[in-house]
Protein backbone atom coordinates (compact mmCIF):
# COMPACT_ATOMS: atom_id res chain seq x y z
CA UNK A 1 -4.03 -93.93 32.86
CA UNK A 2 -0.77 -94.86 31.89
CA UNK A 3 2.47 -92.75 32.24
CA UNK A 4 2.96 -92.17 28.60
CA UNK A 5 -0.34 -91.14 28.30
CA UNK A 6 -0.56 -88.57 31.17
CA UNK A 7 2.49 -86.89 29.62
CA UNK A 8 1.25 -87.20 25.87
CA UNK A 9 -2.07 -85.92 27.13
CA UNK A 10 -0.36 -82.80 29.21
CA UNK A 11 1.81 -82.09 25.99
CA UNK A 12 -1.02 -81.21 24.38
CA UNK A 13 -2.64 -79.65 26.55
CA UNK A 14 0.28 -77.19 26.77
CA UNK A 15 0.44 -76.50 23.78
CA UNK A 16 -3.18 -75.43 23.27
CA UNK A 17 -3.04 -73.54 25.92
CA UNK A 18 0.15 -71.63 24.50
CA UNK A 19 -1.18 -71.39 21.17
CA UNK A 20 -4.11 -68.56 22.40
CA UNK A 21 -1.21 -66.63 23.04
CA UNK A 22 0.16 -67.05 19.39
CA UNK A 23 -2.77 -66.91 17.48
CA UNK A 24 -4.55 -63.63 19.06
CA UNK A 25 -0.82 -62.21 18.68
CA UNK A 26 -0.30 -63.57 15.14
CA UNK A 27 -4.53 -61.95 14.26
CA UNK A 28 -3.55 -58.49 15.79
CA UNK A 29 -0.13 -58.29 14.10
CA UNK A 30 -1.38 -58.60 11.14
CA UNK A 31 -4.29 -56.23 11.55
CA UNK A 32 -6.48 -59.35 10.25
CA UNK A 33 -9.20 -58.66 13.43
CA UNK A 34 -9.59 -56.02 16.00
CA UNK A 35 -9.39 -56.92 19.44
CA UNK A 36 -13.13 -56.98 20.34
CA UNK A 37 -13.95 -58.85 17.46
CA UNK A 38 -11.89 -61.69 18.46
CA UNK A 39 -12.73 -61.60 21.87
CA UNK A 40 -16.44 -62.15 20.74
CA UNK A 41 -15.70 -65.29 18.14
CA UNK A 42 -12.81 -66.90 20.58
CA UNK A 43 -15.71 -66.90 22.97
CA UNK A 44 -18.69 -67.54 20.61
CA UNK A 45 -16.64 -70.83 18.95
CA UNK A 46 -15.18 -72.29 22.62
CA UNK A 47 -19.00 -72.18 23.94
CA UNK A 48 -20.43 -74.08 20.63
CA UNK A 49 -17.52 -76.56 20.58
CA UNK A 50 -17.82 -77.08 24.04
CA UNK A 51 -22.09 -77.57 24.10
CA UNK A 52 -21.36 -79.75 20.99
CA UNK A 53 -19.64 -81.83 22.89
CA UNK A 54 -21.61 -81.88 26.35
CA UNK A 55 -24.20 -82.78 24.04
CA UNK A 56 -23.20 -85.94 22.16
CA UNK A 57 -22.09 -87.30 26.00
CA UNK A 58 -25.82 -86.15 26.79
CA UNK A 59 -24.79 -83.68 29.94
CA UNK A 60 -26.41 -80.03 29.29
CA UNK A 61 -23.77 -77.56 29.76
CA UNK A 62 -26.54 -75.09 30.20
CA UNK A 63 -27.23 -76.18 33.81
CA UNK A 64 -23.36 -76.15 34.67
CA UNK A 65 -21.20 -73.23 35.89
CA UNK A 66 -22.69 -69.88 37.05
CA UNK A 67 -22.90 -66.13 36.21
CA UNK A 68 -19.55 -64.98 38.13
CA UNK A 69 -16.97 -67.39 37.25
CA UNK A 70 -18.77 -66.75 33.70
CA UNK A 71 -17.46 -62.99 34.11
CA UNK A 72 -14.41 -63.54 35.08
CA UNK A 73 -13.98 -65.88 31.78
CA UNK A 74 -14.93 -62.44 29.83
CA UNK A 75 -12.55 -60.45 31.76
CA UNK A 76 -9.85 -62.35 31.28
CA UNK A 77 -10.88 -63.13 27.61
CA UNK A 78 -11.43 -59.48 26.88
CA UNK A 79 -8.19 -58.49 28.62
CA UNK A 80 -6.56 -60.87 27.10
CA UNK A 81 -7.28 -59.59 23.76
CA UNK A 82 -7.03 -55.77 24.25
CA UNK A 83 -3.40 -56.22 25.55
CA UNK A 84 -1.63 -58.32 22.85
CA UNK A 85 -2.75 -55.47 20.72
CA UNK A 86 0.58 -54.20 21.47
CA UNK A 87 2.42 -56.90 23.91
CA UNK A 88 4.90 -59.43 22.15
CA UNK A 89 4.08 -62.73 22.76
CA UNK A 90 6.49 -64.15 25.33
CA UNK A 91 6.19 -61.26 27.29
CA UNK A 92 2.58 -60.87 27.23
CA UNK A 93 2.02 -65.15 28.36
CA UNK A 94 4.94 -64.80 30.96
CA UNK A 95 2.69 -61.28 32.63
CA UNK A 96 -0.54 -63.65 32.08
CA UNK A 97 0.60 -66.25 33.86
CA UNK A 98 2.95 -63.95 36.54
CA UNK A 99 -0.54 -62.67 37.56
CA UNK A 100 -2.49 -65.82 37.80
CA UNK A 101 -0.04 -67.22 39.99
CA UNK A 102 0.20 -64.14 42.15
CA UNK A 103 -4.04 -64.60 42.57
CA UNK A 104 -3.59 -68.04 43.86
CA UNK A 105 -0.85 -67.39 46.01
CA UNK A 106 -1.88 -64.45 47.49
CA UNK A 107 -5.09 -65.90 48.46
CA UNK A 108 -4.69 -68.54 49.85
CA UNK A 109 -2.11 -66.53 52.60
CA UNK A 110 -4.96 -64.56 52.91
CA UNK A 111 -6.93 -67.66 53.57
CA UNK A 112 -4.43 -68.74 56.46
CA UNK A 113 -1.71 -70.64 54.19
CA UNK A 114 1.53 -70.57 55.53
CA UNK A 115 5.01 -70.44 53.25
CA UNK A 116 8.12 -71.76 54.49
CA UNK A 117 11.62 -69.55 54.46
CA UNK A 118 12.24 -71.81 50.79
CA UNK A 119 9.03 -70.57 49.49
CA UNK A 120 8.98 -66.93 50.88
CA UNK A 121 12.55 -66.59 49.00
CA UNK A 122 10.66 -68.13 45.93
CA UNK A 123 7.87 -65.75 45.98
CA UNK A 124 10.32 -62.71 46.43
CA UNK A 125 12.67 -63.88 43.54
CA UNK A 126 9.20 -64.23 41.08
CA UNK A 127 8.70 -60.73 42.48
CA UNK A 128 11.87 -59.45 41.63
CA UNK A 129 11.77 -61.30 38.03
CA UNK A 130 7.89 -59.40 37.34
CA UNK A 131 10.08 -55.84 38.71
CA UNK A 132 12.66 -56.45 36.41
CA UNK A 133 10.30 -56.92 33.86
CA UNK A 134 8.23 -53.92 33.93
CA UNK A 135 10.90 -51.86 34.56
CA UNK A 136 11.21 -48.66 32.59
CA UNK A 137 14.43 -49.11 29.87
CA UNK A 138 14.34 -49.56 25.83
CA UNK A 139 12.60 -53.08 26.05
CA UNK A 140 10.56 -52.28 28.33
CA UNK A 141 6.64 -53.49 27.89
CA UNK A 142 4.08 -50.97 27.14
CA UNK A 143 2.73 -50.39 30.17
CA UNK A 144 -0.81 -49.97 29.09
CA UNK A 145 -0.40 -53.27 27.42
CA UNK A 146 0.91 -54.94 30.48
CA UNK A 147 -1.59 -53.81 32.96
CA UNK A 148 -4.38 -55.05 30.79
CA UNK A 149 -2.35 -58.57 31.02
CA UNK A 150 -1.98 -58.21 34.39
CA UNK A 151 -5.65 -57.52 34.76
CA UNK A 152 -6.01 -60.67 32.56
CA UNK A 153 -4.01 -62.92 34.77
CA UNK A 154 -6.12 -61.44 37.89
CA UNK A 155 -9.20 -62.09 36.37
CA UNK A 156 -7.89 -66.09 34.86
CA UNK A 157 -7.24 -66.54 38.74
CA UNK A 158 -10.27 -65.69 39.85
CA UNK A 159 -11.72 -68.08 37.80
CA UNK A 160 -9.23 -70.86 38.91
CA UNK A 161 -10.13 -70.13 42.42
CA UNK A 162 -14.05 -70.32 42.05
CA UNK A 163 -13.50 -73.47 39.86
CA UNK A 164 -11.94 -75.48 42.60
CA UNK A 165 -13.82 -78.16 43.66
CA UNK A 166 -16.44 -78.80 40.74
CA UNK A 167 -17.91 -81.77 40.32
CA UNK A 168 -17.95 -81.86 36.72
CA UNK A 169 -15.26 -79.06 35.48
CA UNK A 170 -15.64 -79.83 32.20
CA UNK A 171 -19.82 -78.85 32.30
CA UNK A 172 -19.01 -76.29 34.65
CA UNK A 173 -16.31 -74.63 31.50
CA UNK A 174 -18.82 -75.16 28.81
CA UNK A 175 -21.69 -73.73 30.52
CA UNK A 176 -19.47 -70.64 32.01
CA UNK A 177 -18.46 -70.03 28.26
CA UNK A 178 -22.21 -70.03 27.26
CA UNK A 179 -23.09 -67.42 29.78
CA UNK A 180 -19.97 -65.16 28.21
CA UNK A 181 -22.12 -65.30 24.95
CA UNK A 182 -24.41 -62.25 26.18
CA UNK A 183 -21.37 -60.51 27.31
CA UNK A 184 -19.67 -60.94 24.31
CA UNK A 185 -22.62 -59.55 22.23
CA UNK A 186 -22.54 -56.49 24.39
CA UNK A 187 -18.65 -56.15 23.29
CA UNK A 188 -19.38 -56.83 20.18
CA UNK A 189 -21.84 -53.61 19.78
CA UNK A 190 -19.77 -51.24 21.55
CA UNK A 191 -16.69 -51.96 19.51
CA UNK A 192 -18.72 -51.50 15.94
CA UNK A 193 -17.53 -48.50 14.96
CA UNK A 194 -13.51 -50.29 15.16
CA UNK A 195 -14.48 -53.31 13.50
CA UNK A 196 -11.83 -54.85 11.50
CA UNK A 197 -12.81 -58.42 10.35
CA UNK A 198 -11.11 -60.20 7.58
CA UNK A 199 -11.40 -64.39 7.00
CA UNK A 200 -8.15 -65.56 8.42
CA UNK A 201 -8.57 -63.41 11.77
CA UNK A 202 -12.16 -65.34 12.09
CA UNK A 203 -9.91 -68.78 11.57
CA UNK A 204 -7.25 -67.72 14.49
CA UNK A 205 -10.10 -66.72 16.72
CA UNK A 206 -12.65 -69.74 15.62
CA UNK A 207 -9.04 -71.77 16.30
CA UNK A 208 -8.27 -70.10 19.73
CA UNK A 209 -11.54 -70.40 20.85
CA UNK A 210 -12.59 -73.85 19.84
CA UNK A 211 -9.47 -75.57 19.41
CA UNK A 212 -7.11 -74.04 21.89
CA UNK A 213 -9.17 -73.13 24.34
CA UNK A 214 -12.70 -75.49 24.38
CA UNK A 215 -10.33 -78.68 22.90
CA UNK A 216 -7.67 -77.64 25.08
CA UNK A 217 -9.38 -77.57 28.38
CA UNK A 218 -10.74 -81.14 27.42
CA UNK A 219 -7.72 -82.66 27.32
CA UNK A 220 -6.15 -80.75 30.09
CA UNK A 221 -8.76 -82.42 32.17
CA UNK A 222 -8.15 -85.38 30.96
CA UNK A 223 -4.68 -85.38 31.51
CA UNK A 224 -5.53 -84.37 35.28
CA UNK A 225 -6.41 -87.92 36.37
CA UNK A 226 -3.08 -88.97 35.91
CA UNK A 227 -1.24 -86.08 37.50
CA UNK A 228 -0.62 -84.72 41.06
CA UNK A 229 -1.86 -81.02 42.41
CA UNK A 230 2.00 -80.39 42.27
CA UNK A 231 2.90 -81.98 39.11
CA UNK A 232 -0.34 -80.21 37.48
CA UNK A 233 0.63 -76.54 38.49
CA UNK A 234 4.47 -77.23 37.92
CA UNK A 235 3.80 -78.10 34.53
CA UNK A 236 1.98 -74.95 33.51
CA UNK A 237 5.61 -73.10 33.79
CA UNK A 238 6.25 -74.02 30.22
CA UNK A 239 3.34 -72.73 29.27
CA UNK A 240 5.07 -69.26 28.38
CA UNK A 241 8.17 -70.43 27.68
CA UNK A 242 6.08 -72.70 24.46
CA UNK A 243 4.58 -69.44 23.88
CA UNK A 244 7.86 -67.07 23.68
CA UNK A 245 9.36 -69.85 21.33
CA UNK A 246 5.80 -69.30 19.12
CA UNK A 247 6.69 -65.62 18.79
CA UNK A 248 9.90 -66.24 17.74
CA UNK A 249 9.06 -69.43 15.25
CA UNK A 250 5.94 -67.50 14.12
CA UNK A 251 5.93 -64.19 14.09
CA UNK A 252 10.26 -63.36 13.67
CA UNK A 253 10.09 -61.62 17.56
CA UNK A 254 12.94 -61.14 19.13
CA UNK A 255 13.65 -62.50 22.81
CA UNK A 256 15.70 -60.17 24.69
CA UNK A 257 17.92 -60.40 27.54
CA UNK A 258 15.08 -58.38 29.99
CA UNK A 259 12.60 -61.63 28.74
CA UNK A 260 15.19 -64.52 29.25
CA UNK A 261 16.01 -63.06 33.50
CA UNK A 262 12.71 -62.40 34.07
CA UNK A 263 11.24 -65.30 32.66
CA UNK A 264 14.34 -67.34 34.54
CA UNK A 265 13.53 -65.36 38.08
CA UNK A 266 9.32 -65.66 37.86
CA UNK A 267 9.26 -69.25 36.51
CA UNK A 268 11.81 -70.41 38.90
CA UNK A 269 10.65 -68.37 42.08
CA UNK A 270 6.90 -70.00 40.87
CA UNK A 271 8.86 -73.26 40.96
CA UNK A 272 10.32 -72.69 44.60
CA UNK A 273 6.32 -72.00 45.93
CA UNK A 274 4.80 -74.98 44.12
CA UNK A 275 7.32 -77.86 44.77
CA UNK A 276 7.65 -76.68 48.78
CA UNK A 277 3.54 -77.49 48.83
């Protein structure tokens, strides 16, 4: 793969993955879907996109991934949902991927990894950033908003860490998302009473699901082969940066002064751990 086309590819890939964040904020703002409901079609259209194309390359997703990693999808999907019912949209993709980051780290110290003096002042400063963050004042994050993206992030994580090392992670993600169909059902019926469905909250969560998230993840993986461990996690920081400037393109948020430190203190402490790898 060429140069040009590792970056073009990883552009993309960005921005998909940014865009969840902006269209499950821009559904629940405007009271066009309850939570639960798109939780159930982001889920529901990533698994069909993603068989439909397993498919027509003849590999059955069905056989791929495994009932675990398929519940962590749902938590994090679910989670992910529930909390940008009340979470801007900077804030709630800089918590999402605060917490991710603060899975992988964390286990693999518990798994025996080491972090030099650079990367243990890193890890403190990302600290101090996510501190800063939820810290009680006027712009302040609801808390029950941020502990559900926090939970979110854990769950995302989870899922990183028992994807590692698939053969095929592109089978493995389509068949985890078709397990998350029963799951989904099961939210689906115990949020009926709350259900709030109009036609443009079904296109951001038939767009989240399939386009952000299934088309996303194939051409994340794509862009893979042409990009180092390193370079591949260092990238991801502008994930909610792309995100924040979403909010404020899309939906007229505001980014305040509390965002722009913490977001400079967790990106850049992130920054510290992954480049000293």
């Amino acid at each position: 793969m060429t140069k040009i086309g590792a970056i073009s590819l990883t552009a993309v890939a960005m921005l998909a993955f940014a865009a969840n964040s902006v269209l499950c904020r821009l559904a629940l703002q405007q009271d066009a879907i309850d939570a639960a409901s798109f939780t159930v079609i982001r889920l529901l259209s990533g698994a069909l996109a993603l068989a439909l194309l397993l498919g027509a390359r003849g590999v059955p997703p069905a056989r791929a991934g495994n009932w675990p990693s398929a519940f962590a999808l749902f938590a994090y999907a679910a989670a992910f949902s529930f909390a940008y019912v009340s979470l801007p949209t900077g804030v709630g993709a800089l918590l999402l991927f605060a917490a991710v980051q603060a899975t992988m780290i964390l286990t693999g110290l518990v798994r025996g990894e080491r972090l030099t003096r650079l990367q243990l002042a890193g890890l403190l400063l990302a600290f101090g950033g996510f501190i800063h963050l939820l810290s009680p004042g006027l712009s302040a994050p609801p808390l029950g908003g941020a502990l559900l993206m926090i939970g979110a992030g854990v769950a995302w994580g989870v899922y990183s860490l028992r994807g590692r090392g698939t053969g095929n992670p592109l089978a493995a993600t389509a068949g985890n998302f078709l397990r998350t169909v029963p799951m989904a059902i099961g939210l689906a019926m115990l949020g009926v009473a709350g259900v709030n469905i109009q036609s443009s909250g079904v296109l951001y969560a038939v767009l989240s699901g399939a386009l952000a998230s299934g088309g996303g993840y194939v051409v994340w993986y794509a862009a893979l082969r042409g990009l180092s461990a390193t370079g591949a996690a260092t990238v991801q920081l502008s994930v909610p940066v792309i995100a924040a400037l979403g909010g404020v393109l899309l939906l007229g948020e505001l980014v305040t002064l509390r965002l722009v430190l913490a977001s400079v203190a967790i990106l850049g402490g992130v920054a510290i751990v992954l480049r000293g790898r």
